[in-house]
Protein backbone atom coordinates (compact mmCIF):
# COMPACT_ATOMS: atom_id res chain seq x y z
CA UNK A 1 72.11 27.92 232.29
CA UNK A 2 75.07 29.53 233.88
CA UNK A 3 74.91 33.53 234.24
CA UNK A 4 78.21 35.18 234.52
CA UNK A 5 77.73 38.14 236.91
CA UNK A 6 81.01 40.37 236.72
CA UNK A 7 81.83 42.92 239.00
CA UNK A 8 84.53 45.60 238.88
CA UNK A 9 85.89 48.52 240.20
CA UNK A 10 86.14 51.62 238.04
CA UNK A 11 89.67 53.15 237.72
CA UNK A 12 91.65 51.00 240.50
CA UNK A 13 94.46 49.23 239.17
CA UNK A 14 94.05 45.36 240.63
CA UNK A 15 96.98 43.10 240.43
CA UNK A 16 96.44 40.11 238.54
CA UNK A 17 99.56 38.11 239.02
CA UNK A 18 102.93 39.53 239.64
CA UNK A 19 104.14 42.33 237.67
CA UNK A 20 100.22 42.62 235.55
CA UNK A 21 97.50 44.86 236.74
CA UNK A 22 94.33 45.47 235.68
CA UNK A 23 92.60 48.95 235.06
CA UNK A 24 88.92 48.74 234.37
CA UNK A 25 86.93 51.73 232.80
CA UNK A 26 83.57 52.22 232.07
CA UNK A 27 81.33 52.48 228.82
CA UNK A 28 78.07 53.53 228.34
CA UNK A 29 76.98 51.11 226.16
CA UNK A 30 77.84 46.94 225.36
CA UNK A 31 79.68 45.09 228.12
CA UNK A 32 79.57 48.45 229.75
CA UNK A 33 83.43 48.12 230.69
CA UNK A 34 86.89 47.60 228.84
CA UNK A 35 90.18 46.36 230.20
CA UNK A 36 93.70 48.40 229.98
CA UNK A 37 96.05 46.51 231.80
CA UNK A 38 99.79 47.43 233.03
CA UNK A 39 102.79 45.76 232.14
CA UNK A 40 106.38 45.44 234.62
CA UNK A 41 109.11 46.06 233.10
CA UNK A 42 112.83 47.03 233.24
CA UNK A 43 112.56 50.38 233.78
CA UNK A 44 108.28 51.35 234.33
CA UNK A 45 105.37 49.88 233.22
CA UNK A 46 103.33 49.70 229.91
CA UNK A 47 100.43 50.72 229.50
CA UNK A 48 97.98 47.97 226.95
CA UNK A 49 94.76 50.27 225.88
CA UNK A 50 93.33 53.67 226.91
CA UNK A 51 89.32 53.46 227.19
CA UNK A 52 86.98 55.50 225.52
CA UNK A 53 87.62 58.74 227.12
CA UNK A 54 84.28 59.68 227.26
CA UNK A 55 84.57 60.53 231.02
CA UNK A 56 88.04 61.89 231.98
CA UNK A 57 89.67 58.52 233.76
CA UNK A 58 91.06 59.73 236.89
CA UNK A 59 95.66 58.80 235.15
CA UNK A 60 96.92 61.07 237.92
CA UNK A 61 95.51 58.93 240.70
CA UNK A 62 95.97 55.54 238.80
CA UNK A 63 99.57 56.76 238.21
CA UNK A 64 100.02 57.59 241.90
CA UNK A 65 99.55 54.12 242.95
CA UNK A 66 102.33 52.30 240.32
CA UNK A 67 105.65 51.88 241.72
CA UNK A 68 107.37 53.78 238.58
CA UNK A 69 106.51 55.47 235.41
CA UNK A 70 104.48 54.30 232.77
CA UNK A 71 107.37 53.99 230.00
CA UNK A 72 105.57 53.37 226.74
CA UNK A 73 101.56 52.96 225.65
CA UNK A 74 100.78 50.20 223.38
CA UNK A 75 97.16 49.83 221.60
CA UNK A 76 96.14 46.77 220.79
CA UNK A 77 93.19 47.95 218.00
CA UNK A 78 91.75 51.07 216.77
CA UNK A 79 88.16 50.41 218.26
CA UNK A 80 87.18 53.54 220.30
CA UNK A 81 86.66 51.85 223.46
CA UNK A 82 90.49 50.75 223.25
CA UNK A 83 92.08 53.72 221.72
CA UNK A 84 89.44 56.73 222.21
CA UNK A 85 91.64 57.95 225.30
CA UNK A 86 95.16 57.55 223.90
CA UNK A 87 95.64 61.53 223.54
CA UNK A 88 94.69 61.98 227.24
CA UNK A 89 97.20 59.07 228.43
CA UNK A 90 99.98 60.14 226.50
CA UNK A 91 99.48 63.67 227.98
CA UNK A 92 99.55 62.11 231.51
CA UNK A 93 101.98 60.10 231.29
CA UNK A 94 104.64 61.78 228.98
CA UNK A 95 104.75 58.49 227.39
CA UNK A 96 104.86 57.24 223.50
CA UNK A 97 102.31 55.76 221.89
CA UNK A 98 102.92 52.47 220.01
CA UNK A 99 100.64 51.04 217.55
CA UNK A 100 100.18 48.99 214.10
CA UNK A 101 101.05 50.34 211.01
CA UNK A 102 97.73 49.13 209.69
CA UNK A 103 95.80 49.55 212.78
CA UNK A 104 97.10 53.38 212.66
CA UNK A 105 96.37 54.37 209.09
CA UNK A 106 92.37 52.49 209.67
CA UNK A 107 92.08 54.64 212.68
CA UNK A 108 93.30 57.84 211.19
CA UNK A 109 90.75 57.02 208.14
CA UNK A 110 87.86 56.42 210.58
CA UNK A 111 88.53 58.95 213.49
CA UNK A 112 90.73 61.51 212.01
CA UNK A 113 88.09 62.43 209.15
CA UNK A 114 84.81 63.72 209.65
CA UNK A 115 82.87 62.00 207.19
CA UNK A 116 83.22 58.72 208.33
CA UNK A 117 79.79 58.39 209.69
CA UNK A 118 77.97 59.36 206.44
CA UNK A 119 80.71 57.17 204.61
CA UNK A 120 79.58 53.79 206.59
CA UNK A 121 75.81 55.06 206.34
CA UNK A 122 76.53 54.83 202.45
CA UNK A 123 78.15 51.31 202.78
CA UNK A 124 75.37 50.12 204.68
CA UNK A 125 72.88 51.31 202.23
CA UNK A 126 74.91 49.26 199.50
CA UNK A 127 74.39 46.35 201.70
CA UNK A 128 70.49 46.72 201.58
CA UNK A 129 70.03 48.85 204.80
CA UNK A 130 66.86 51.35 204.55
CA UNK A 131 67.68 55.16 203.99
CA UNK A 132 65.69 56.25 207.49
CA UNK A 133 67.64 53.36 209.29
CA UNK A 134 70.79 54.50 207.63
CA UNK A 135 70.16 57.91 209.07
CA UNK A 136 70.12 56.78 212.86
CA UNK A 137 73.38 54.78 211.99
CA UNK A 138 74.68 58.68 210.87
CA UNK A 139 73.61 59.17 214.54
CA UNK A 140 74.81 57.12 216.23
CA UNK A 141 78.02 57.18 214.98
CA UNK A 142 78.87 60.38 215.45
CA UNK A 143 78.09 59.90 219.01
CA UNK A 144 80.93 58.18 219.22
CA UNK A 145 83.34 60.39 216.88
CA UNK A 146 83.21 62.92 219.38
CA UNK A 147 84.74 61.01 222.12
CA UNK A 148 87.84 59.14 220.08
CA UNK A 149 91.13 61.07 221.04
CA UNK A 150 93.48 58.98 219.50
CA UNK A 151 97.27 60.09 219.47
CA UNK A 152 98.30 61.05 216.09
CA UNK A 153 101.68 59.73 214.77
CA UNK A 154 102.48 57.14 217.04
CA UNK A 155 105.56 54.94 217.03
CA UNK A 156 104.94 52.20 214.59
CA UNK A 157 105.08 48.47 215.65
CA UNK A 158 104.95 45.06 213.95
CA UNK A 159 104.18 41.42 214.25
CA UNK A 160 107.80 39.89 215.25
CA UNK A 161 108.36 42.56 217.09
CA UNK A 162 109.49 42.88 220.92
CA UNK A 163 108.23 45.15 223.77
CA UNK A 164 110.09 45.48 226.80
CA UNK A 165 110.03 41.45 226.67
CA UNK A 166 106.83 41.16 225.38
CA UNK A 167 106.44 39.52 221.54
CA UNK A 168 104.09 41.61 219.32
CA UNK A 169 101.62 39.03 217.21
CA UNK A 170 99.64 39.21 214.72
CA UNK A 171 95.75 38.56 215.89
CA UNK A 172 93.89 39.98 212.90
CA UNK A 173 89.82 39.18 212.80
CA UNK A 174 87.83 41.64 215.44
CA UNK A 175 90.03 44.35 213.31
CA UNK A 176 92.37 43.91 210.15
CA UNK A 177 95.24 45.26 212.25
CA UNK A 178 94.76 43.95 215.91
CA UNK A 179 98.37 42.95 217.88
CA UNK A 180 98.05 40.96 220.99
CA UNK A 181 101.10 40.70 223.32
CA UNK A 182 103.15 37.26 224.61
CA UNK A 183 105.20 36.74 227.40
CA UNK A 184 106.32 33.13 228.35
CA UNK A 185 102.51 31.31 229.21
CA UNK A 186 100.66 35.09 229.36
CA UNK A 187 98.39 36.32 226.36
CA UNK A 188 97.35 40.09 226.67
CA UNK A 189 94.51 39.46 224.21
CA UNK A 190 92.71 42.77 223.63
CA UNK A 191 89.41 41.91 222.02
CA UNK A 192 90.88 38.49 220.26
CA UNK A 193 89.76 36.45 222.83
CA UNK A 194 87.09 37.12 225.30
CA UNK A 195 84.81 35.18 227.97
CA UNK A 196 82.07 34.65 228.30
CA UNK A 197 80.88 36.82 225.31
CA UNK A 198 82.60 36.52 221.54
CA UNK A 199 84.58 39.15 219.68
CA UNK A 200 82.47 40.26 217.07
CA UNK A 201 83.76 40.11 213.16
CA UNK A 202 82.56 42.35 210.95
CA UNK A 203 83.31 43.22 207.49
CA UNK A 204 83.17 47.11 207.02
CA UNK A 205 84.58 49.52 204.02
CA UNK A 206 88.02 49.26 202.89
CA UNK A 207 88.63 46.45 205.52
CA UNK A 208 90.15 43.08 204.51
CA UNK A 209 88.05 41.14 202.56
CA UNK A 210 87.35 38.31 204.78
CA UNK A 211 88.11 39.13 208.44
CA UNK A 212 86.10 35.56 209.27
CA UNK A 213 88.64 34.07 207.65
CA UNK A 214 91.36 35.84 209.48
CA UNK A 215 89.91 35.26 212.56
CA UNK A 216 89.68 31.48 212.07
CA UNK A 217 93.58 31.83 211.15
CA UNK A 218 94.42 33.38 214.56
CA UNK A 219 91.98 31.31 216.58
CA UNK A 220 94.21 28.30 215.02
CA UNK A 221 97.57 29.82 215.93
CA UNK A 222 96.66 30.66 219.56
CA UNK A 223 95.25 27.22 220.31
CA UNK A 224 98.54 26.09 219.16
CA UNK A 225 100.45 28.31 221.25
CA UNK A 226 98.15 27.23 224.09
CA UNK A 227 98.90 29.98 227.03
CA UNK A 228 98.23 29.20 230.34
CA UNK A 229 95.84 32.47 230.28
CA UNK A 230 94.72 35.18 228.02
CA UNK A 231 93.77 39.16 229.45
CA UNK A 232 91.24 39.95 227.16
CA UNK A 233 89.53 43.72 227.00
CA UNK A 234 85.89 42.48 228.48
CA UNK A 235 84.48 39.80 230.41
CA UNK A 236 86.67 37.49 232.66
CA UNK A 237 90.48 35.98 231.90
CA UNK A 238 90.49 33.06 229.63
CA UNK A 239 92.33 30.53 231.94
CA UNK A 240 91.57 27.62 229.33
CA UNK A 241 92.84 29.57 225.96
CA UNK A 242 93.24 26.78 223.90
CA UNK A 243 89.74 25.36 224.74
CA UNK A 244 88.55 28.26 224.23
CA UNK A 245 89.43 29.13 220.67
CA UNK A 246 87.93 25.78 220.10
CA UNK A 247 84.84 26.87 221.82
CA UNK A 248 85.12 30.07 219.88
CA UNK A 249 85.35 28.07 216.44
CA UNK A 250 82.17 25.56 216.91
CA UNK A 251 79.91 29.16 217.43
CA UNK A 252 81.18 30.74 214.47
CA UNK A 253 80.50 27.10 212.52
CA UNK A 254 76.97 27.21 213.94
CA UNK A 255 76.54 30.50 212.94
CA UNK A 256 77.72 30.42 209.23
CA UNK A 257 75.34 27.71 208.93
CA UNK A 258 72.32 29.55 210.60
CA UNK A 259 73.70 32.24 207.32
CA UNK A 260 73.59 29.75 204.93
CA UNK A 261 69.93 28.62 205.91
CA UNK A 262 68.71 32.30 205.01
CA UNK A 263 70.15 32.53 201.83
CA UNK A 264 68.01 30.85 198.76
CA UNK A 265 67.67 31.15 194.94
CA UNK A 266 66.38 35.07 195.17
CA UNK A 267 69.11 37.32 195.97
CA UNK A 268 69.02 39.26 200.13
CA UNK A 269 70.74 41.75 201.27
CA UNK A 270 72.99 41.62 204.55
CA UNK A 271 70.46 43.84 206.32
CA UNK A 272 67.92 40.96 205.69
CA UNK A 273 70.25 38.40 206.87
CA UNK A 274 71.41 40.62 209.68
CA UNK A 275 67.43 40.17 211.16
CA UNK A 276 67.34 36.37 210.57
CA UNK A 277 70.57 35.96 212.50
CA UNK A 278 69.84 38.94 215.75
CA UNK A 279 66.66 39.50 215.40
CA UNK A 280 64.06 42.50 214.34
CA UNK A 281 64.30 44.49 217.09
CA UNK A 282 67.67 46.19 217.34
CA UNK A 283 69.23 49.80 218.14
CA UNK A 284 70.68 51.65 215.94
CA UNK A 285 74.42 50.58 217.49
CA UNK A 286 73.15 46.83 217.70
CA UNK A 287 72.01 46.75 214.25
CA UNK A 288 75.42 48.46 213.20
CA UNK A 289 77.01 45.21 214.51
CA UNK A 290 74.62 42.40 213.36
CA UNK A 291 74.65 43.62 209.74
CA UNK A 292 78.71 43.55 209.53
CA UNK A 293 78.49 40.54 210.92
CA UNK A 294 76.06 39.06 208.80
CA UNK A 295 78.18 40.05 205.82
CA UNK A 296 81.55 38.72 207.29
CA UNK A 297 79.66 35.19 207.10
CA UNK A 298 78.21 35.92 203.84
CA UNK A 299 81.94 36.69 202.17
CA UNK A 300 82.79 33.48 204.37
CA UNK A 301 80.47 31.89 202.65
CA UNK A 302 80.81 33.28 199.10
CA UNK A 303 85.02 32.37 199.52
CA UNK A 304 83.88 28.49 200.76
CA UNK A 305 81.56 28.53 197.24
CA UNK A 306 78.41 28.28 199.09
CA UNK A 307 77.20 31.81 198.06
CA UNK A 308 77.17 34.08 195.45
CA UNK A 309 77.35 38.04 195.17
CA UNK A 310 76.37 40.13 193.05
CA UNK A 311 76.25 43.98 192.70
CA UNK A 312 73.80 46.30 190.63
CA UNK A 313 71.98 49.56 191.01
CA UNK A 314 70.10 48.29 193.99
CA UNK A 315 72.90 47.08 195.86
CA UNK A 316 74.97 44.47 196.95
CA UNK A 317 73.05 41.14 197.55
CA UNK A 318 73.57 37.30 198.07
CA UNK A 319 72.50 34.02 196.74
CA UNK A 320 72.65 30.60 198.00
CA UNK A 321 75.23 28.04 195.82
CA UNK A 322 73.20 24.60 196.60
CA UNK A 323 76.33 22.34 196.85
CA UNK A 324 75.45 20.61 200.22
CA UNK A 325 77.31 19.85 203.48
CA UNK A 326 78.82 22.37 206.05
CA UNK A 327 81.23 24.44 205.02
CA UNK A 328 84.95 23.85 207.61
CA UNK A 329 86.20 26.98 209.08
C-alpha cells in the first residue's frame, strides 16, 4: 500500500505552471490544509478560495510577492474552509467577490444565521441520531460558525459564464452550488476532484435532493472534457482527470453497495447506517460527515428503487427493496 505523504508550505504562493500559483493555508482539523490558488490575467490576478480564516493569513505579504493586483475573488463553494476568509481578502485586496447565486443564498442560510447549528442538530435527530450525540454536533458546529467571514453581497456568477478567460461550470455534488473554473487543458477543481482522498457527498437540510446523483453527473462531464490536470482544494493535482473520475465512480459504486448490504426488511436510520459504513468510533465532526453521507447513498438508493423511506414520529428511516443486482451510478 502506497502512503501519500504531502508536504507544504503555509502562506507562500508556489508557482505551478506559468501564470497559476498556489497558496496553501492551514486547518485545524481533516486534511489539515486547503488550496487557494492565483489566476494571471489581463490586468492582475484572481484570487480562487479564501481559507478558513481561523488564523489571520498573512494577504499583505502574499500580496507583496504577485507581480500586480489581485483584480477579482472567485469562491468556488460555500464550505468554511473555502469561503470562511472571504471578508478578510476582500478587505486586503480591495477586490470583489464573485460567487454562485445558489452557492451564495446556502451560505448566507448556513453562516449568516445563528441557528444553524441547532437547525442541523434537529435534522440529524430526524435521521435517527441520539439527543446527547446531537448535542456535541450543536458543539461542534458552532466551533466553526465563529470563524466563517464570508463577504456578504457578492457579485453573482453562473455556469456559462466567463472570468477573465476562464469558463465558469457547473460541478454540483460536494455542494448543490459548487463552480469549478476551465481554461484550455486546466481544471481549477475546488473540492470536485481531489487526490488521493474523495470529496465527500452529503445530503443535508434544504439541499438538493440527491447530491450523489449530481455528483455522478459532473464526474461524467469532466471525464469527457478530459483536462490535462485538475487544482483541486486538498491533496495533490490530478494529472490523470479523466482516470480519475473513473476511479472516483467505482468507490462510490462500492460504497452504495456496502449501503445496500445494511439495509433489510426492518426499517434503520442513517445514523445506524452511518456506523456500518465508518465505523463506531467517530468525533463529533467525523460523525457529522459519515451520517450525511450515509443518507446521500440511501436517497441514491431509494431514487435507483432499491430502498424505501419512510417518515413517522420517530423519524426518518430506510428499508431495503429486494430487487437484486447492483444498482449503475
Amino acid at each position: 500500500m502506497t502512503t501519500h505523504r504531502i508536504e507544504h508550505t503555509f502562506a507562500t504562493a508556489v508557482e505551478l505552471e506559468p501564470g497559476i500559483l498556489r497558496v496553501t493555508l492551514p486547518l485545524p482539523s481533516g486534511p489539515r490544509h486547503v488550496h487557494c490558488y492565483l489566476l494571471r490575467g489581463a490586468e492582475g490576478w484572481t484570487l480562487v478560495d479564501t481559507g478558513l480564516g481561523l488564523q489571520e493569513t498573512p494577504w499583505d505579504e502574499i500580496l507583496a510577492g504577485l507581480d500586480g493586483p489581485v483584480t477579482r475573488i472567485f469562491v468556488t463553494h460555500m464550505h468554511p474552509d473555502h469561503v470562511g476568509g472571504a471578508e478578510a481578502a476582500a478587505e486586503a485586496t480591495g477586490a470583489p467577490v464573485l460567487q454562485g447565486r445558489l452557492d451564495y443564498a446556502q451560505c448566507e442560510r448556513v453562516w449568516g444565521s445563528d441557528d444553524w447549528p441547532e437547525r442541523i442538530a434537529e435534522w440529524f435527530t430526524l435521521n435517527g441520531v441520539p439527543p446527547e450525540v446531537s448535542e456535541e454536533l450543536i458543539e461542534s458546529g458552532h466551533v466553526f460558525a465563529d470563524f466563517v467571514r464570508f463577504a456578504w453581497n457578492p457579485t453573482p456568477v453562473e455556469a456559462g459564464d466567463v472570468v477573465d478567460g476562464w469558463h465558469v461550470l457547473a460541478t454540483p455534488g460536494h455542494a448543490d452550488g459548487h463552480l469549478s473554473l476551465r481554461r484550455g487543458d486546466v481544471l481549477i477543481a475546488g473540492d470536485t476532484l481531489l487526490t488521493p482522498i474523495t470529496p465527500a457527498i452529503g445530503l443535508y437540510p434544504a439541499s438538493r435532493p440527491d447530491p450523489l446523483g449530481d455528483y455522478v453527473e459532473t464526474l461524467g462531464r469532466l471525464a469527457e472534457l478530459a483536462p490535462r490536470v485538475a487544482y483541486g482544494g486538498h491533496g495533490l493535482p490530478v494529472t490523470s482527470p479523466a482516470a480519475r473520475c473513473g476511479e472516483i465512480l467505482a468507490h462510490h459504486e462500492d460504497r452504495l453497495e456496502r449501503t445496500a448490504a445494511a439495509l433489510g426488511a426492518g426499517p434503520r436510520s442513517g445514523y445506524e447506517v452511518s456506523h456500518d459504513l465508518f465505523g463506531h468510533e467517530l468525533a463529533p465532526i467525523q460523525r457529522r460527515f459519515a451520517v450525511a453521507e450515509a443518507l446521500s447513498h440511501l436517497e441514491r438508493l431509494v431514487v435507483a428503487g432499491r430502498a424505501e423511506r419512510r417518515r413517522d414520529d420517530r423519524g426518518v428511516a430506510y428499508t431495503a427493496r429486494f430487487s437484486g443486482g447492483r444498482t449503475p451510478l
